[in-house]
N, C-alpha and C. Protein backbone atom coordinates (compact mmCIF):
# COMPACT_ATOMS: atom_id res chain seq x y z
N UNK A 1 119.24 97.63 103.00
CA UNK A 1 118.29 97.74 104.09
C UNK A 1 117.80 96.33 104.43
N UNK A 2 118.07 95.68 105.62
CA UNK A 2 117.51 94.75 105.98
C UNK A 2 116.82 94.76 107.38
N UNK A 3 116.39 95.80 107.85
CA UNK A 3 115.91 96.01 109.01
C UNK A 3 114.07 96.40 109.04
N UNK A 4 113.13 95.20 108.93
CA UNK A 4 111.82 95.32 108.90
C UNK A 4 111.21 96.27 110.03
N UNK A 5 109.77 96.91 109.48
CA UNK A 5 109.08 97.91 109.81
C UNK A 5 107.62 97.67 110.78
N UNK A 6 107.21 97.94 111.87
CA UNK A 6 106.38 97.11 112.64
C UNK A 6 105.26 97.63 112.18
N UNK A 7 103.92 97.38 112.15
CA UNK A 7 103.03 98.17 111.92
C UNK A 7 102.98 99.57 112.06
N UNK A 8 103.26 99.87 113.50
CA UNK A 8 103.01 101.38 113.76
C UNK A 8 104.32 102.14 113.25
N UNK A 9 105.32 101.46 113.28
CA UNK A 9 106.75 102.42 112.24
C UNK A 9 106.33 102.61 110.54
N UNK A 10 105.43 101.29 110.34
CA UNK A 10 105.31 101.74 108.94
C UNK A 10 104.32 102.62 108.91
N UNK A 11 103.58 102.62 110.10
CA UNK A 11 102.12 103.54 109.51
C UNK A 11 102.88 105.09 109.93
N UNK A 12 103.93 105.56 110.50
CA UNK A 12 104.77 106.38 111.20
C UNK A 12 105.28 106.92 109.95
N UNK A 13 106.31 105.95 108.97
CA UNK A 13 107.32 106.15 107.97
C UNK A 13 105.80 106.57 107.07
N UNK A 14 105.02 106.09 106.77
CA UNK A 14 103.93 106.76 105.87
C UNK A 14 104.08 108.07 105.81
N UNK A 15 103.51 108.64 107.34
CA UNK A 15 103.40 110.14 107.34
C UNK A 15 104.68 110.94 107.43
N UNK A 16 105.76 110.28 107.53
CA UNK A 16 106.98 111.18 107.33
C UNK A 16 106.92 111.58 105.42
N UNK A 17 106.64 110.20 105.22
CA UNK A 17 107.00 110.50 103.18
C UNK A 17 105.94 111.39 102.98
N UNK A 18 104.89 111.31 103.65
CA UNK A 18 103.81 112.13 103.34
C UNK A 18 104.21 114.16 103.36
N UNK A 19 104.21 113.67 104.40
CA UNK A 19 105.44 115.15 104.79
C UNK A 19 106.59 115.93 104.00
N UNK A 20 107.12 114.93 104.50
CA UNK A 20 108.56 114.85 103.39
C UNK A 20 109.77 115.65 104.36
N UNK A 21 109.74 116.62 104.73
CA UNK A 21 110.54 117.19 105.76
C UNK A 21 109.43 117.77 106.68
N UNK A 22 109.47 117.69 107.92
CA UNK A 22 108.15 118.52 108.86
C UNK A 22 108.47 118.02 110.44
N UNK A 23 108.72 119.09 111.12
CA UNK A 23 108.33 118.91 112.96
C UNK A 23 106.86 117.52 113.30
N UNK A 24 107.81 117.41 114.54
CA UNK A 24 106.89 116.37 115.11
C UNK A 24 105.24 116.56 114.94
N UNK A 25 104.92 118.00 114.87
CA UNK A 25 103.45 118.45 115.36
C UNK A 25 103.11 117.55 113.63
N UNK A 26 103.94 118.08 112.88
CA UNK A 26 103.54 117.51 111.42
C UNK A 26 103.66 116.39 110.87
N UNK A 27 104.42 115.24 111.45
CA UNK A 27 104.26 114.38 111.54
C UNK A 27 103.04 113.38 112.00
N UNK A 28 102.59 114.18 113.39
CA UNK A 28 101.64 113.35 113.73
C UNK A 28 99.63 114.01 113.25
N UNK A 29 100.28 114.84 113.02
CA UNK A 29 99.06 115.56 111.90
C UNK A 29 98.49 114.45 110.77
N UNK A 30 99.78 114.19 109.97
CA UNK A 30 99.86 113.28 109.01
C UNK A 30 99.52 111.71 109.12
N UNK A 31 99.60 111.28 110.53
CA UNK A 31 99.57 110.15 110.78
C UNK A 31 98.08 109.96 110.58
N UNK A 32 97.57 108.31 109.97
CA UNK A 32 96.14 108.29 109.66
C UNK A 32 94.94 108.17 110.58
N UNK A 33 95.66 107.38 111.93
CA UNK A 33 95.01 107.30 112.76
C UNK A 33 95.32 108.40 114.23
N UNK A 34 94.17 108.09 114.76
CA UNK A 34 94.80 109.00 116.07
C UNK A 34 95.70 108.29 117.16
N UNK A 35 97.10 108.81 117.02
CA UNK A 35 97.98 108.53 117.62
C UNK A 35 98.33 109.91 118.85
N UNK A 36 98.69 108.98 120.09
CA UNK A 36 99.77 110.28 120.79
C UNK A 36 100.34 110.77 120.43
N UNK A 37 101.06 111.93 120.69
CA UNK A 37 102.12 113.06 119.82
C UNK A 37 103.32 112.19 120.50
N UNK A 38 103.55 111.48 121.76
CA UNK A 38 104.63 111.34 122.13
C UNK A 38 104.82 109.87 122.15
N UNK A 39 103.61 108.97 121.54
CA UNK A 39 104.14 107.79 120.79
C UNK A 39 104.21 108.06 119.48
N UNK A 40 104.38 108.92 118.59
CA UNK A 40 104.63 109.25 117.51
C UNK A 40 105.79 109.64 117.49
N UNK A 41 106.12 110.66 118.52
CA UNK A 41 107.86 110.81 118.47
C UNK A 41 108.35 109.64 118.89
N UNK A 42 108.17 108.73 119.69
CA UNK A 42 108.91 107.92 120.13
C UNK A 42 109.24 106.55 118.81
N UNK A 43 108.00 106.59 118.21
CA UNK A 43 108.60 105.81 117.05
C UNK A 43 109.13 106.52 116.02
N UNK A 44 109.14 108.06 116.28
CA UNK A 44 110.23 108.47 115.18
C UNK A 44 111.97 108.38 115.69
N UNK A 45 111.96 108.02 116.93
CA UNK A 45 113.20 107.83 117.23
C UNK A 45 113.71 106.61 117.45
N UNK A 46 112.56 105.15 116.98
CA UNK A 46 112.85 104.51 116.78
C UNK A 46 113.59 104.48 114.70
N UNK A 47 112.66 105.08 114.59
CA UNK A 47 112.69 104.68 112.42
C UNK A 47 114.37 105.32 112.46
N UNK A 48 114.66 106.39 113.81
CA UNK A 48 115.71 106.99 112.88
C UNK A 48 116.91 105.96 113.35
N UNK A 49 116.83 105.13 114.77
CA UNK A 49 118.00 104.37 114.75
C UNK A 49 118.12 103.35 114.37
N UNK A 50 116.77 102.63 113.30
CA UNK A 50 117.11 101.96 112.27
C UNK A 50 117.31 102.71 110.66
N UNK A 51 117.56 103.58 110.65
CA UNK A 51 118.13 104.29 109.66
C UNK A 51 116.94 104.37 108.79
N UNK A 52 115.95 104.63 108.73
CA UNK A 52 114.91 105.32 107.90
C UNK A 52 114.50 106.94 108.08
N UNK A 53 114.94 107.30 109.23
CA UNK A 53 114.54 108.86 109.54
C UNK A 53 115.75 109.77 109.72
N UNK A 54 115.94 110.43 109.07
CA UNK A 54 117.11 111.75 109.83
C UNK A 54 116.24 112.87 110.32
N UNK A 55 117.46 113.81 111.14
CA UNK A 55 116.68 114.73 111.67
C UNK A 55 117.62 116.30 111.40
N UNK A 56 117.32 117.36 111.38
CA UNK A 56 118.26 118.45 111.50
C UNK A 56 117.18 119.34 113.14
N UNK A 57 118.53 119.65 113.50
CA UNK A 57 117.88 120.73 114.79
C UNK A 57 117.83 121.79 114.20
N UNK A 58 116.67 123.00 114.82
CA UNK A 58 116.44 124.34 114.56
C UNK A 58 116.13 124.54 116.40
N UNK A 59 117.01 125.70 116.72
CA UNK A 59 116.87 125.64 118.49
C UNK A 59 116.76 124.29 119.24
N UNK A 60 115.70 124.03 119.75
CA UNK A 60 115.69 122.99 120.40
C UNK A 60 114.58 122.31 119.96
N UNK A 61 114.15 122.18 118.24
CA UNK A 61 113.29 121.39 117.42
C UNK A 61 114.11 120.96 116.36
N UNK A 62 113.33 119.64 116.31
CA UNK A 62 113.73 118.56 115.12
C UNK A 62 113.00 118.96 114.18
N UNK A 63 113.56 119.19 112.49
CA UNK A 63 112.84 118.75 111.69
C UNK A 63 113.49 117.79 110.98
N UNK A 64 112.07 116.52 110.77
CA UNK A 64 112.53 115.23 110.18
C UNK A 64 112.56 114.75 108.72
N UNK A 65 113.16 113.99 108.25
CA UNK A 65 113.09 113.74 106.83
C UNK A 65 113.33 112.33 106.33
N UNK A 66 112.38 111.81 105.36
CA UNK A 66 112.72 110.27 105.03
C UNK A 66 114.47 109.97 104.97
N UNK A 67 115.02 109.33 104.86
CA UNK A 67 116.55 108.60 104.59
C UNK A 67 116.11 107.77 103.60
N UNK A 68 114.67 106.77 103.19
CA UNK A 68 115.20 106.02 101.88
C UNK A 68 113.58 106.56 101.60
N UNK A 69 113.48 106.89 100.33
CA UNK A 69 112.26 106.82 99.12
C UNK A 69 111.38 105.53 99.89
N UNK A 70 110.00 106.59 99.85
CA UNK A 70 108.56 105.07 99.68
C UNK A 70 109.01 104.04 98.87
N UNK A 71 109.44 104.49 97.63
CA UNK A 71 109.44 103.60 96.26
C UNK A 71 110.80 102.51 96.55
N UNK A 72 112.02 103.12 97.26
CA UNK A 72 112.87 102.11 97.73
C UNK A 72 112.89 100.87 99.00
N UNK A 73 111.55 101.42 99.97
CA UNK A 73 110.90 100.61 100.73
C UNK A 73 109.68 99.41 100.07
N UNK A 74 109.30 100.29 99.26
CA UNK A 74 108.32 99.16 98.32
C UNK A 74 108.83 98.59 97.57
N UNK A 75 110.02 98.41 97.06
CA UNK A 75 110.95 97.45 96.35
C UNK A 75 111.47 96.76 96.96
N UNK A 76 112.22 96.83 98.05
CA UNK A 76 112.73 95.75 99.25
C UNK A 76 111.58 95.06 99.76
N UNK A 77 110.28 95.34 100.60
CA UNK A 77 109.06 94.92 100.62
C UNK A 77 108.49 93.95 99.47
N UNK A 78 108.56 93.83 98.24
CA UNK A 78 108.06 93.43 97.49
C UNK A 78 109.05 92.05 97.05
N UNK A 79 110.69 92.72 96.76
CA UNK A 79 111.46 91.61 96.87
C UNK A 79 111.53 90.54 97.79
N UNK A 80 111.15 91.27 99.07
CA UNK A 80 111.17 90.20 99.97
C UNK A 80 110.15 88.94 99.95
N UNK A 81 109.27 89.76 99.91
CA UNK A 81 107.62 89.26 99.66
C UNK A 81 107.83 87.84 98.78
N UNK A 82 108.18 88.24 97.36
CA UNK A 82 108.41 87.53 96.00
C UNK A 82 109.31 86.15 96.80
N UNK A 83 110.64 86.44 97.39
CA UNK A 83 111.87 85.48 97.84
C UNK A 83 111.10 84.58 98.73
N UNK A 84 109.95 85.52 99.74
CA UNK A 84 109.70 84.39 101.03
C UNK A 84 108.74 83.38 100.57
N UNK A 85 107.45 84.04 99.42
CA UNK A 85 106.23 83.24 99.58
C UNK A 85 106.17 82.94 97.98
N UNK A 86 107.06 83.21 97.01
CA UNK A 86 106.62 82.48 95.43
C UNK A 86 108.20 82.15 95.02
N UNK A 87 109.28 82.65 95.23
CA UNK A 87 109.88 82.23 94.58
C UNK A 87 110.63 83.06 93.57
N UNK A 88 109.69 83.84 92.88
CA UNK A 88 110.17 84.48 91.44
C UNK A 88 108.67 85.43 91.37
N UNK A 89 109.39 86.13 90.51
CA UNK A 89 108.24 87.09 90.27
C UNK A 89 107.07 86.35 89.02
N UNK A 90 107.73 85.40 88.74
CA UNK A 90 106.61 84.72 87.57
C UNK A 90 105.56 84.33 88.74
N UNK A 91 106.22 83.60 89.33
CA UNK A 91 104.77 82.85 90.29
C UNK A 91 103.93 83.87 91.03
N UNK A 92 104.52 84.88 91.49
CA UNK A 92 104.08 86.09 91.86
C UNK A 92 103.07 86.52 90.98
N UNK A 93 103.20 86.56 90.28
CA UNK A 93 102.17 87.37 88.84
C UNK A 93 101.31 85.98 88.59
N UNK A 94 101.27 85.18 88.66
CA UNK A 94 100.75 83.77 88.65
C UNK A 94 99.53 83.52 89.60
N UNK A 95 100.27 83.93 90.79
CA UNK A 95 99.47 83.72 91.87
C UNK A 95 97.90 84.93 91.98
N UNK A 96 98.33 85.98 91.42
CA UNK A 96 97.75 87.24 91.54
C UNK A 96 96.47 86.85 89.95
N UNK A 97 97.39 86.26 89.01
CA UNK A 97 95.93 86.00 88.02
C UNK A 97 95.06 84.91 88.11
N UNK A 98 95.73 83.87 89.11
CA UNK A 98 94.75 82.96 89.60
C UNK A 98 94.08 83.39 90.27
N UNK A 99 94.09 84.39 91.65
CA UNK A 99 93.09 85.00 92.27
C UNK A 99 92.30 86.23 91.78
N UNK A 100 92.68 86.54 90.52
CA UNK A 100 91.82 87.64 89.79
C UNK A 100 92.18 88.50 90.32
N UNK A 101 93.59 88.56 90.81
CA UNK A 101 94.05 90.08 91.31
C UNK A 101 94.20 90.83 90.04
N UNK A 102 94.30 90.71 89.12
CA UNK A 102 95.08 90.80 88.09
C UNK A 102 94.49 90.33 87.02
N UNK A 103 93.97 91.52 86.09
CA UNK A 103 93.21 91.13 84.61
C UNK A 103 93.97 90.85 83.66
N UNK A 104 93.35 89.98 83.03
CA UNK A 104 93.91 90.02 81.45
C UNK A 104 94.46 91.55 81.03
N UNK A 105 93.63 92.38 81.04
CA UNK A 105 93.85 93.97 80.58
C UNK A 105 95.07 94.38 81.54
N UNK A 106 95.15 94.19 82.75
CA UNK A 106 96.01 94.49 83.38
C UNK A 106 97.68 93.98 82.99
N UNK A 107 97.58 93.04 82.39
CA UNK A 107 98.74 91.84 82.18
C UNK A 107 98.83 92.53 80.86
N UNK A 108 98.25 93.13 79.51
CA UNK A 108 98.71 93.71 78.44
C UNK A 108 98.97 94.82 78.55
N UNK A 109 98.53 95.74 79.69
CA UNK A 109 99.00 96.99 79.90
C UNK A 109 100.68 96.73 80.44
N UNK A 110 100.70 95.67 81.17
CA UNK A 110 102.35 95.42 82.08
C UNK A 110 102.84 95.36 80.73
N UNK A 111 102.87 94.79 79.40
CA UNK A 111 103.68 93.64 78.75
C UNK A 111 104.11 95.12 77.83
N UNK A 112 102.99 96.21 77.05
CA UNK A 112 103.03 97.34 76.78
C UNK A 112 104.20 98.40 77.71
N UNK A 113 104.38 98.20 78.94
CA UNK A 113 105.26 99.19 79.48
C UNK A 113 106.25 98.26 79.00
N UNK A 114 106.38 97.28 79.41
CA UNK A 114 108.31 96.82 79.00
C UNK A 114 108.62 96.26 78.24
N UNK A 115 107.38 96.96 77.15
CA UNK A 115 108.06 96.53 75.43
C UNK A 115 109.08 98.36 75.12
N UNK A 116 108.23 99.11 76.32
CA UNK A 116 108.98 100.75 75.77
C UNK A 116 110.33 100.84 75.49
């Protein structure tokens, strides 16, 4: 996946994962803010011809469904993140305990998961 997400596609792709499979009406139900129903479809027919959305017909309704996992968008997102603005994930984690993003407690709980 190398095709980035604009604000309103990501806030769009939100309420699809939220969903998970669901008609337009449910889509834009889901959406956080108040959006049009028919700029909501229209950026669902953007997400799907960058390959984040599929669709199946029932009569003459779509129901839609993610194409990649939140969790596989937040890994590309994050890789990218890491490549454009630190470098490595050390400086990444570096950067985050210099600004107190990130506790001491937080940093022995990380070191505890990937000793498992």
């Amino acid at each position: 996946m190398n095709k980035e997400l604009t604000k309103a596609e990501e806030q769009v792709m939100q309420a699809v994962w939220k969903v998970g499979q669901g008609f337009a009406s449910d889509i834009v139900a889901a959406v956080e803010s108040e959006v049009a129903y028919n700029t909501v479809l229209t950026v669902v027919r953007i997400l799907e011809q960058k390959g984040f959305v599929g669709h199946e017909t029932f009569n003459r309704a779509n129901r839609y469904y993610p194409l990649i996992t939140r969790e596989e968008y937040m890994h590309h997102q994050l890789g990218r993140l890491t490549k454009s603005y630190f470098g490595s994930a050390r400086a990444l984690v570096s950067f985050l305990v210099d600004n107190k993003d990130v506790t001491l407690d937080d940093l022995e709980a990380i070191t505890k998961e990937l000793e498992k």
